[in-house]
C-alpha atoms as a PDB file:
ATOM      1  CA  UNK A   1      81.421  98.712 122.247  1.00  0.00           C
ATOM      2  CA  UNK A   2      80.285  94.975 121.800  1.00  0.00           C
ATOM      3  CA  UNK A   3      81.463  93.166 124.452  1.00  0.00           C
ATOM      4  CA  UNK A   4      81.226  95.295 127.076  1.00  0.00           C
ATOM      5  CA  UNK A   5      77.402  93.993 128.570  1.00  0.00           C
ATOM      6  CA  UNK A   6      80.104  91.472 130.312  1.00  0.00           C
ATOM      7  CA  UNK A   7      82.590  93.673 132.332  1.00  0.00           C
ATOM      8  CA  UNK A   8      81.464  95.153 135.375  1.00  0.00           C
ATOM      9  CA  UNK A   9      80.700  98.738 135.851  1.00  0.00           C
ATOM     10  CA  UNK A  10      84.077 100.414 136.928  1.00  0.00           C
ATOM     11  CA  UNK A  11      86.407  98.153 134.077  1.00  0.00           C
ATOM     12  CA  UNK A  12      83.421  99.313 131.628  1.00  0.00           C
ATOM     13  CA  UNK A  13      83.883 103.102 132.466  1.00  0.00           C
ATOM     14  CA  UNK A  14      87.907 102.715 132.170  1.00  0.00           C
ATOM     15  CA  UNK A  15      87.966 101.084 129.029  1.00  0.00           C
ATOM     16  CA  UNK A  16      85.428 103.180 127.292  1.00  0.00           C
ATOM     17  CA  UNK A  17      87.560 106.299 128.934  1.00  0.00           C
ATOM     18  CA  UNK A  18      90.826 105.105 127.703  1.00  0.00           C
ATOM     19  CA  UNK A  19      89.221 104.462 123.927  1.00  0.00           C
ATOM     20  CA  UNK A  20      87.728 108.121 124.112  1.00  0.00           C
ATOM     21  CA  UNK A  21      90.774 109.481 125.335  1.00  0.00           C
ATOM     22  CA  UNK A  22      93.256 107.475 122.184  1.00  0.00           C
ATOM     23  CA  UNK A  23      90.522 108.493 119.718  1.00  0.00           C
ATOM     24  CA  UNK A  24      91.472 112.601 120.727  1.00  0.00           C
ATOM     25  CA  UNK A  25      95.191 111.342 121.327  1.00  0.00           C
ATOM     26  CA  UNK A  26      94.438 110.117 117.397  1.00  0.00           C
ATOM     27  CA  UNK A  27      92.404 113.438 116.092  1.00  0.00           C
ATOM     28  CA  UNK A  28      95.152 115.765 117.762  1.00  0.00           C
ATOM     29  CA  UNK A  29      98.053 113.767 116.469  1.00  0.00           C
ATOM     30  CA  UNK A  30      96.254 114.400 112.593  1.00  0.00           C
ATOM     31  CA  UNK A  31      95.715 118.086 113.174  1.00  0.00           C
ATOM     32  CA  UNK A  32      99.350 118.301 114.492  1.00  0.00           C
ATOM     33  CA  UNK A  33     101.550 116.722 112.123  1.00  0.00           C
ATOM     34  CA  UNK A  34      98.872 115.379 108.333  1.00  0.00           C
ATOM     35  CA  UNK A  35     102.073 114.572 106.472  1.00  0.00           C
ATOM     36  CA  UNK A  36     103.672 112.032 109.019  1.00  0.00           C
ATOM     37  CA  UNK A  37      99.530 110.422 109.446  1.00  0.00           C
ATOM     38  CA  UNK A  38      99.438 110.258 105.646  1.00  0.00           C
ATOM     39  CA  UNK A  39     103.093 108.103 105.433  1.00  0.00           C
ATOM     40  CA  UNK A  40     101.933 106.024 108.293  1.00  0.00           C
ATOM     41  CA  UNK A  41      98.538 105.789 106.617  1.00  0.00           C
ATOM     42  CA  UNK A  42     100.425 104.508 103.008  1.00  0.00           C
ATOM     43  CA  UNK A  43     102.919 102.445 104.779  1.00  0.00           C
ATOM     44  CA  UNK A  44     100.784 100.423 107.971  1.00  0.00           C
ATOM     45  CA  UNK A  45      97.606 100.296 106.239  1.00  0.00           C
ATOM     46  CA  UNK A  46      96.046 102.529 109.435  1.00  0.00           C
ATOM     47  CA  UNK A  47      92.703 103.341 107.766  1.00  0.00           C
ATOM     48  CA  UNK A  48      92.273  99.430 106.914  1.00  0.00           C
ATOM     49  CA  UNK A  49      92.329  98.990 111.202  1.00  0.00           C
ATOM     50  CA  UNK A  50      90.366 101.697 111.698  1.00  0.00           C
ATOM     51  CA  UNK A  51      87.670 100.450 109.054  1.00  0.00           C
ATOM     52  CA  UNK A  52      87.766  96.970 110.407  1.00  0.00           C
ATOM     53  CA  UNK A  53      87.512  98.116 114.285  1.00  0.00           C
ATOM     54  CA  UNK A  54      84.366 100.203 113.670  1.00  0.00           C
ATOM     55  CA  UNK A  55      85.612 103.817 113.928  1.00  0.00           C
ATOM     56  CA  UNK A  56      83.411 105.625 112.396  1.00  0.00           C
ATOM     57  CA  UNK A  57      83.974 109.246 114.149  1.00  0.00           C
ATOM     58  CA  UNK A  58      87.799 108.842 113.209  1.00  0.00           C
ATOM     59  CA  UNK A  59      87.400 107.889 109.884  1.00  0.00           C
ATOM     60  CA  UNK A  60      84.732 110.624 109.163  1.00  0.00           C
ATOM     61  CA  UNK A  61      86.905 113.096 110.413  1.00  0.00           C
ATOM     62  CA  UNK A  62      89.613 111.796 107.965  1.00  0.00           C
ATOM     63  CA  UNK A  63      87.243 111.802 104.802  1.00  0.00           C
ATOM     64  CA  UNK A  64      84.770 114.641 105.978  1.00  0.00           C
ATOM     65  CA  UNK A  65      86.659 117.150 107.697  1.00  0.00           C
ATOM     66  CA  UNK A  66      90.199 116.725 106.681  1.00  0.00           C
ATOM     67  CA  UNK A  67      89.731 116.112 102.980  1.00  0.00           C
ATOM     68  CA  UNK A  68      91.438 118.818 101.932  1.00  0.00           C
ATOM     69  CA  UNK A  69      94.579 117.459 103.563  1.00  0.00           C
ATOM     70  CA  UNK A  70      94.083 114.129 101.294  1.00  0.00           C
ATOM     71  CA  UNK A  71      94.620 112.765 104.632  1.00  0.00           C
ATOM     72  CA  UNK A  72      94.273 108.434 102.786  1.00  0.00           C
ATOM     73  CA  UNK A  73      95.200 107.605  99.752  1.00  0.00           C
ATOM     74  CA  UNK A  74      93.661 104.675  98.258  1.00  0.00           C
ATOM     75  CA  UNK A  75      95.748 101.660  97.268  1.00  0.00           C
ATOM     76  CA  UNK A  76      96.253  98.629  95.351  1.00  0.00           C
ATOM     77  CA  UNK A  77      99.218  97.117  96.050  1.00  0.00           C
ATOM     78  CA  UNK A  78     100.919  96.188  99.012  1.00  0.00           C
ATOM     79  CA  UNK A  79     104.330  97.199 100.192  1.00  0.00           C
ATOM     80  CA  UNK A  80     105.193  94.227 101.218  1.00  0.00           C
ATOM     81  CA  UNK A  81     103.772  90.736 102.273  1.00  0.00           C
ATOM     82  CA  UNK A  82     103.145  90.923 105.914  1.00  0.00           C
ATOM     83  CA  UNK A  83     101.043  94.248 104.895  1.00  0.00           C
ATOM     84  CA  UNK A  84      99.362  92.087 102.203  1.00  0.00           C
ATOM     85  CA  UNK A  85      98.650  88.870 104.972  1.00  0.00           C
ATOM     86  CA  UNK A  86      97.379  91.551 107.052  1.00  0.00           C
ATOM     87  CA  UNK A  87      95.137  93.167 105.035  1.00  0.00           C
ATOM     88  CA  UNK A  88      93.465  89.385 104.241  1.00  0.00           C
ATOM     89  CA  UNK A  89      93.509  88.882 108.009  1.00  0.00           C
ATOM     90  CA  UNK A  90      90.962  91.349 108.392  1.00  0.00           C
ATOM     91  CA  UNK A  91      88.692  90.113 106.206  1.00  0.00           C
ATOM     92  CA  UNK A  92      88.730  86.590 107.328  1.00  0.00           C
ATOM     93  CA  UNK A  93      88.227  87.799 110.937  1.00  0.00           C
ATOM     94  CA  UNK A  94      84.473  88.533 109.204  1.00  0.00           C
ATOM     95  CA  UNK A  95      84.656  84.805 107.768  1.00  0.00           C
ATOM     96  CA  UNK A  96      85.428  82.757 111.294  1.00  0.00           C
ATOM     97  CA  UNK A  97      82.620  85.404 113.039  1.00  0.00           C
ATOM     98  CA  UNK A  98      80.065  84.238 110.443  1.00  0.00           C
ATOM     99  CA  UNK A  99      80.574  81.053 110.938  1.00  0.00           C
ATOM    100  CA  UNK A 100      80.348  81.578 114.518  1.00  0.00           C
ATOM    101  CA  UNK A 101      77.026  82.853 114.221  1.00  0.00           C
ATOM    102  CA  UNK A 102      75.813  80.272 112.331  1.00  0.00           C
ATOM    103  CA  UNK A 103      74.233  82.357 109.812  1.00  0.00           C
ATOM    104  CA  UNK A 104      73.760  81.900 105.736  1.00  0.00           C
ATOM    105  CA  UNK A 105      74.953  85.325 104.964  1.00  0.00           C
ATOM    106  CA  UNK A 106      75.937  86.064 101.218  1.00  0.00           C
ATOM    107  CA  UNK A 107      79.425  86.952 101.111  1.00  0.00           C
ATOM    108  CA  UNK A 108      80.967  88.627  98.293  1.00  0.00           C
ATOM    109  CA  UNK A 109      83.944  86.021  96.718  1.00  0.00           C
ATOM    110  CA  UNK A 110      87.069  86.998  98.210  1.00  0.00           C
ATOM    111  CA  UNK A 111      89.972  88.105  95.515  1.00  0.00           C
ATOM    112  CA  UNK A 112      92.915  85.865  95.591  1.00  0.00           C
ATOM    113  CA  UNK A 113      96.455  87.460  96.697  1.00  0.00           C
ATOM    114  CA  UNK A 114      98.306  87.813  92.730  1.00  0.00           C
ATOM    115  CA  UNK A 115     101.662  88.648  92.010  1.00  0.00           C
ATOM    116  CA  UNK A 116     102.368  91.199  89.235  1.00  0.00           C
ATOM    117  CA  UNK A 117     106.230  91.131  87.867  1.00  0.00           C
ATOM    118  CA  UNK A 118     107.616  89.335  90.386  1.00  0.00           C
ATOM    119  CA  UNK A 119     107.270  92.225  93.525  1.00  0.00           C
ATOM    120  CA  UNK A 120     103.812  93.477  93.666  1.00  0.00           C
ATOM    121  CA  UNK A 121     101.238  92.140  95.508  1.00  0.00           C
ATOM    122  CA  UNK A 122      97.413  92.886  95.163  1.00  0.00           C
ATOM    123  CA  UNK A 123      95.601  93.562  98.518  1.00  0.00           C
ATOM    124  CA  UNK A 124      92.257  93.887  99.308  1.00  0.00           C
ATOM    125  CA  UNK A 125      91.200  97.219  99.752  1.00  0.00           C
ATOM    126  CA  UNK A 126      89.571  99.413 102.291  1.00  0.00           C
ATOM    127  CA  UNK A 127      86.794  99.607 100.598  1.00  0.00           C
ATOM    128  CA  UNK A 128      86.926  96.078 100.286  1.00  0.00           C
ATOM    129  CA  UNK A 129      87.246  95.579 103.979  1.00  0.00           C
ATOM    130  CA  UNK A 130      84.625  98.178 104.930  1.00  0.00           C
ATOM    131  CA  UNK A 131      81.767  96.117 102.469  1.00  0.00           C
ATOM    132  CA  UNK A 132      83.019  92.725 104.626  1.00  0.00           C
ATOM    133  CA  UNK A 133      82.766  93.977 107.881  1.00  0.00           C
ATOM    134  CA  UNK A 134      79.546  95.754 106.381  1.00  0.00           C
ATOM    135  CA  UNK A 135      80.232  98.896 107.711  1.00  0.00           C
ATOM    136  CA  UNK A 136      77.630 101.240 105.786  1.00  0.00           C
ATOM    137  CA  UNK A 137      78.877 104.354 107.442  1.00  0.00           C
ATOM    138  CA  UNK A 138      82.467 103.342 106.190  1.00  0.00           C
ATOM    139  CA  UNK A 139      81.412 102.281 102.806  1.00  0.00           C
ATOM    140  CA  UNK A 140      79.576 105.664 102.300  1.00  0.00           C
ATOM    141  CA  UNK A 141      82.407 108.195 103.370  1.00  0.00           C
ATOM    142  CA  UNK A 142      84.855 106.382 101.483  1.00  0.00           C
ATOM    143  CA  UNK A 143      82.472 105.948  97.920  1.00  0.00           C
ATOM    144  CA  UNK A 144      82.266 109.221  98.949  1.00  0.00           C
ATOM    145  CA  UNK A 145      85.839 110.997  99.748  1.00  0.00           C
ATOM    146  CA  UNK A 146      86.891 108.484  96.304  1.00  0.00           C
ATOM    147  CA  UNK A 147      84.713 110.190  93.915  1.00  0.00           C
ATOM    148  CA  UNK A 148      84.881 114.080  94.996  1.00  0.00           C
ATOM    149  CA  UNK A 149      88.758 113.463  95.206  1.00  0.00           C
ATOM    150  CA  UNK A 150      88.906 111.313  91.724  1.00  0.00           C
ATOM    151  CA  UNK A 151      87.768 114.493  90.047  1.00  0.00           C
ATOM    152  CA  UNK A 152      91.288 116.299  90.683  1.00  0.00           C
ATOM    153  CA  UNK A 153      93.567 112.953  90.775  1.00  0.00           C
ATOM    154  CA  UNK A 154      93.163 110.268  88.107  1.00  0.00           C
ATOM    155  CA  UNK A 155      93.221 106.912  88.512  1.00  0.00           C
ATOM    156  CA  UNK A 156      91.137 106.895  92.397  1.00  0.00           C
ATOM    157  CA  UNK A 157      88.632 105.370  91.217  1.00  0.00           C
ATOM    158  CA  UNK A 158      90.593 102.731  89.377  1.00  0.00           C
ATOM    159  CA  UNK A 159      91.853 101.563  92.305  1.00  0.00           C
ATOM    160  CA  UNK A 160      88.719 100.369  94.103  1.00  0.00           C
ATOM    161  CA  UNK A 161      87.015  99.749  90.803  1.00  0.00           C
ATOM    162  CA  UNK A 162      86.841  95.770  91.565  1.00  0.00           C
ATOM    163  CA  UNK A 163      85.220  96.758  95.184  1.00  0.00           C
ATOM    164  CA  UNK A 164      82.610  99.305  93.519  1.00  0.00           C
ATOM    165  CA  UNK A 165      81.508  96.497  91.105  1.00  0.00           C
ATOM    166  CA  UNK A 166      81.324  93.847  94.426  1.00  0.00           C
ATOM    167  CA  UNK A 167      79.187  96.493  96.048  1.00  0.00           C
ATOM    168  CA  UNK A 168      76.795  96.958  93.102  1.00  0.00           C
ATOM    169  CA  UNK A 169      76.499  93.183  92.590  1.00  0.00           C
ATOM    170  CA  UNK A 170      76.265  92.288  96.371  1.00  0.00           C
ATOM    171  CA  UNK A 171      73.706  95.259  97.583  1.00  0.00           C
ATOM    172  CA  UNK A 172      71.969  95.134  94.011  1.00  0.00           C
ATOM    173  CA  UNK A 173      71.503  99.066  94.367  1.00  0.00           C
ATOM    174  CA  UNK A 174      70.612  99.731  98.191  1.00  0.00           C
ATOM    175  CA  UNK A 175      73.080 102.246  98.374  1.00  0.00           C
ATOM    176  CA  UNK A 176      72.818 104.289  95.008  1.00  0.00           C
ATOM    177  CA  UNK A 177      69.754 105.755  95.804  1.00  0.00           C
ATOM    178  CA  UNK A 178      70.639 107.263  99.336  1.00  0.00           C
END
């Protein structure tokens, strides 16, 4: 936890109980009931939070451990446009804290909401948000989970495409030889 250096000891201990304690809540709700995780997964963009928060155990246990279960499917397009605005809140939540920290960092250009036939919208995907928030762990069980999955199911790799090409442009090939 970031912020924590700020709370005193017995709020620390509570909080950091109460996130251990919805992280198993989480893991035994998955191992319980997959189907109803993967419909609230497609519909509320869950693994989009869970990238931008910094999970790392949870979403490893989705792409690692559960990947039989296809647990997250990747996506393109948005169900609708609150799930689209919130998608493109998370990444410029990595925007205002770099400017915050006053810091040049290069930032990969951020693709523009587009409507296709009048009712889809493009948002940015998880992927997308794990390269902003630059979440290596994320980025690397996702590449990952994509490309032993798009093997079986056609077209998984077409959806984070764009993102893959961002990643080899922006790292310049840090990750393809790890």
């Amino acid at each position: 936890m970031k912020h924590t250096k700020y709370l005193d000891n017995k709020l620390r201990r509570y909080l950091n109980k109460t996130i251990q304690e919805t992280r198993l809540l989480i893991k035994k709700f998955i191992n319980e009931q997959p189907q109803t995780w993967k419909l609230l997964d497609i519909k509320e963009c869950i693994m989009s939070h869970l990238v931008a928060a910094g999970c790392d155990d949870l979403i490893s246990y989705i792409v690692y451990e559960k990947r039989d279960l296809m647990l997250h499917n990747p996506r393109r397009y948005a169900w609708s446009k609150r799930e689209s605005d919130e998608c493109n809140r998370l990444i410029r939540l990595i925007d205002v804290k770099r400017k915050i920290l006053n810091r040049e960092i290069p930032q990969i250009p951020q693709q523009e909401k587009k409507r296709l036939n009048g009712d889809c919208l493009r948002k940015p995907s998880d992927l997308k948000i794990a390269i902003d928030h630059k979440n290596k762990n994320a980025v690397k069980g996702l590449v990952r989970y994509y490309s032993i999955l798009a093997m079986d199911h056609t077209g998984w790799m077409f959806t984070v495409s764009d993102e893959l090409l961002e990643l080899l442009k922006y790292n310049s090939g840090k990750f393809m030889y790890k």
